[in-house]
Protein backbone atom coordinates (compact mmCIF):
# COMPACT_ATOMS: atom_id res chain seq x y z
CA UNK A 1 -86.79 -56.69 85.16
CA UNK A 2 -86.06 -58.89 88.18
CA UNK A 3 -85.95 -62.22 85.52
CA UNK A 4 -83.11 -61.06 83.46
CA UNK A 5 -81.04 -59.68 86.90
CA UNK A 6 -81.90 -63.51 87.77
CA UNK A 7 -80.29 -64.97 84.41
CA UNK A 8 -77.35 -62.93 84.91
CA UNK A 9 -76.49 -63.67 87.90
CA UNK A 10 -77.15 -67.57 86.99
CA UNK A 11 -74.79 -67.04 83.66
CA UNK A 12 -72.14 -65.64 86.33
CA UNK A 13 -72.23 -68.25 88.73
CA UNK A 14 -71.97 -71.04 85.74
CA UNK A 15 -68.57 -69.15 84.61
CA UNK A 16 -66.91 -68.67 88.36
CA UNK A 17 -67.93 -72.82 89.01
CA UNK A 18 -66.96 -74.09 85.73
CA UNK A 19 -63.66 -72.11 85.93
CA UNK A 20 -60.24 -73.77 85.38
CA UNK A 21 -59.24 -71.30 87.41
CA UNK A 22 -55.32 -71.94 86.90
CA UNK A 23 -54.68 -69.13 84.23
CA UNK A 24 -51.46 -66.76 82.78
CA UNK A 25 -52.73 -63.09 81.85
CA UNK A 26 -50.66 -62.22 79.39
CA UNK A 27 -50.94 -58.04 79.24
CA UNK A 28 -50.36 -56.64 75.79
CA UNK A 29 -47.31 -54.74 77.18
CA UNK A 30 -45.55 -58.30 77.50
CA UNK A 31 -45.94 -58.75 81.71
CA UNK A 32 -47.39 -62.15 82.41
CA UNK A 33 -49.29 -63.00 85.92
CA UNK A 34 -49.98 -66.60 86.57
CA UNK A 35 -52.39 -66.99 89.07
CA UNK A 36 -56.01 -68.20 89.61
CA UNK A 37 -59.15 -66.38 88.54
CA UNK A 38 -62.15 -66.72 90.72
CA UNK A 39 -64.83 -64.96 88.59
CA UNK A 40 -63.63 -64.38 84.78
CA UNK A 41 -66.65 -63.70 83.04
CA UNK A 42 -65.96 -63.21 79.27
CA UNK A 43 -68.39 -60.38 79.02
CA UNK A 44 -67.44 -58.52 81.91
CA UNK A 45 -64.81 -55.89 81.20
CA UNK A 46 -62.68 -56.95 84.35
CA UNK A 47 -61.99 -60.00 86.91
CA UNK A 48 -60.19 -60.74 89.68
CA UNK A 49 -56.70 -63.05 90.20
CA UNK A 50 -55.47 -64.67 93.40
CA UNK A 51 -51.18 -64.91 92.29
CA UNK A 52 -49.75 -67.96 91.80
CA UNK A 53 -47.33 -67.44 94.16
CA UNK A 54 -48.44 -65.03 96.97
CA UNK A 55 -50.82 -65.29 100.13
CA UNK A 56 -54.23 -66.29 99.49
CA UNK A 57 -55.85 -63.03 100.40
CA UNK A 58 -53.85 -60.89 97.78
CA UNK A 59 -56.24 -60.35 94.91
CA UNK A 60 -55.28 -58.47 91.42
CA UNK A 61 -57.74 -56.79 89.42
CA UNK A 62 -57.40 -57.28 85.52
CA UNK A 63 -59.32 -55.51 83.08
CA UNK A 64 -59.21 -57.34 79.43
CA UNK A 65 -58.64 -54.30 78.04
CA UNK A 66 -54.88 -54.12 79.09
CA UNK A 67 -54.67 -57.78 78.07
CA UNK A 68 -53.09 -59.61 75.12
CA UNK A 69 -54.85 -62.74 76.16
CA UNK A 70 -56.00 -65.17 78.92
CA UNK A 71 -54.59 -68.53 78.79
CA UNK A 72 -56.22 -71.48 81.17
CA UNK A 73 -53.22 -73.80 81.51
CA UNK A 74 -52.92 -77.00 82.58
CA UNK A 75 -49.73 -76.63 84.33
CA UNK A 76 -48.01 -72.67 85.13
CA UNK A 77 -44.44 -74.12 84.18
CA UNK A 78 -45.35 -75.70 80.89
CA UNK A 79 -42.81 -77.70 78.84
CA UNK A 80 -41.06 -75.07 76.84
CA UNK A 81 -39.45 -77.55 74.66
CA UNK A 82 -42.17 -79.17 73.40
CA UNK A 83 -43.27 -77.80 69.93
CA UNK A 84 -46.73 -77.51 69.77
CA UNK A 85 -48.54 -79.38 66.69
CA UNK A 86 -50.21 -77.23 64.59
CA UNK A 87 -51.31 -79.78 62.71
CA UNK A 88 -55.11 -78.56 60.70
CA UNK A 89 -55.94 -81.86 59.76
CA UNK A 90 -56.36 -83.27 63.55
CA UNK A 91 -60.12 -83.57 64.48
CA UNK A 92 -62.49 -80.87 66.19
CA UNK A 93 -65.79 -80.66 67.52
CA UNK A 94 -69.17 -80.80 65.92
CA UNK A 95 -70.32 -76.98 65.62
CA UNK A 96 -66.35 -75.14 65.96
CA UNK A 97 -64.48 -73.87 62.46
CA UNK A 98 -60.49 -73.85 62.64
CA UNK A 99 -58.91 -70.36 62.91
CA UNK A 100 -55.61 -68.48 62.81
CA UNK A 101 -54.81 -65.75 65.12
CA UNK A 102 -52.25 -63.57 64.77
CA UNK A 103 -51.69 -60.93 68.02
CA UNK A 104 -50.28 -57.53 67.07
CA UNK A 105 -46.95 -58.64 69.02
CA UNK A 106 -46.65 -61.80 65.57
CA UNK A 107 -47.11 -64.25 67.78
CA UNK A 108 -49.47 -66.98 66.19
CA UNK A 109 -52.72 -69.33 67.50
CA UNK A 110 -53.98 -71.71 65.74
CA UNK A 111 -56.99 -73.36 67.19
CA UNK A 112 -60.91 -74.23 66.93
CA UNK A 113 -63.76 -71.85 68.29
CA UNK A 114 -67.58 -71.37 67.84
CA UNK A 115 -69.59 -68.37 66.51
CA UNK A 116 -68.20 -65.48 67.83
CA UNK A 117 -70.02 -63.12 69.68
CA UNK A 118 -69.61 -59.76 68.86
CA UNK A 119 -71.06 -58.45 71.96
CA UNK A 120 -68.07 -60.08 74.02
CA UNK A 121 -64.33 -58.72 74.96
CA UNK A 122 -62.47 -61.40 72.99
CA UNK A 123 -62.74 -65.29 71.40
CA UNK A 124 -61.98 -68.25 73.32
CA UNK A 125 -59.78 -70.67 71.16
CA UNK A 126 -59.25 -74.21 71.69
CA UNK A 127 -55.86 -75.94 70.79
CA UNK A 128 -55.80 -78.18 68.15
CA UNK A 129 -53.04 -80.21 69.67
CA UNK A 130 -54.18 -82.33 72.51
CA UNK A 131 -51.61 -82.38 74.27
CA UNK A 132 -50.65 -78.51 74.47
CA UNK A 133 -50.60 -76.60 78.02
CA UNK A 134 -53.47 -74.64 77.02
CA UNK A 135 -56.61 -75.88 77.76
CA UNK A 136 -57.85 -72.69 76.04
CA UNK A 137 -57.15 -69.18 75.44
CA UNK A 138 -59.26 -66.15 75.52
CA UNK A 139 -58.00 -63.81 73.04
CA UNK A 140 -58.82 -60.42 73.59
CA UNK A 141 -60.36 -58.70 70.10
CA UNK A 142 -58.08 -55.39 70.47
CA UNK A 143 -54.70 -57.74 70.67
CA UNK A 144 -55.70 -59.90 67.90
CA UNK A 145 -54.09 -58.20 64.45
CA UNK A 146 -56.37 -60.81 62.07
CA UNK A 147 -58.21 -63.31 62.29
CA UNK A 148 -58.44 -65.99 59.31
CA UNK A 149 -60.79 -69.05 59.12
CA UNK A 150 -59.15 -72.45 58.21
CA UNK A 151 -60.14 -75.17 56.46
């Protein structure tokens, strides 16, 4: 019983370190925080998020389930003018399929992912465009209207 307490607290301490940590949480109600998130763990239900622009000691607590999605960005302002390529021919990784989101609110995500695990609160999807201010995006499965496979 003690081994698999062990290998989760391993797997938790891999996702806190290998965090981005700059991310927007964008809530399915529309509200956006942008902040950084010490300890997302996809398959916890909640995690915490030190705002963008507060002191360092206030901390938020998000649950996914009031989510839309969770976007690690490269930048928090973003270039709003730039139009995203959503280009399916552009390359992808060995072992990820090109998908289509579409969130209950229309807006659309096109992007590569792995095998999705049922067991977890959402999908991360990568951008195809290189060059986009995501570096990823969690999608969280109760936001997400469909879900196609491209190509």
């Amino acid at each position: 019983m003690s081994g698999s307490s062990g290998g989760n607290r391993r797997r938790r301490l891999v996702w806190a370190t290998r965090s981005p940590g700059r991310v927007v949480a964008r809530y399915a109600d529309g509200q956006a925080l942008k902040g950084y998130a010490c300890d997302f763990d996809p398959d916890q239900p909640r995690f915490h998020l030190t705002p963008a622009h507060g002191s360092p000691e206030e901390v938020v607590e998000v649950w996914l389930k009031d989510l839309k999605a969770l976007f690690f960005v490269r930048t928090f302002e973003g270039n709003p003018e730039y139009d995203e390529s959503r280009d399916l021919y552009q390359s992808r990784p060995p072992g990820t399929r090109k998908i289509s989101l579409e969130f209950h609110d229309g807006e659309l995500l096109v992007g590569y992912t792995t095998a999705r695990d049922a067991r977890r609160f959402g999908v991360f999807v990568s951008p195809l465009d290189p060059m986009s201010n995501n570096r990823r995006v969690f999608a969280v499965t109760s936001a997400v209207a469909r879900m196609e496979r491209l190509l």
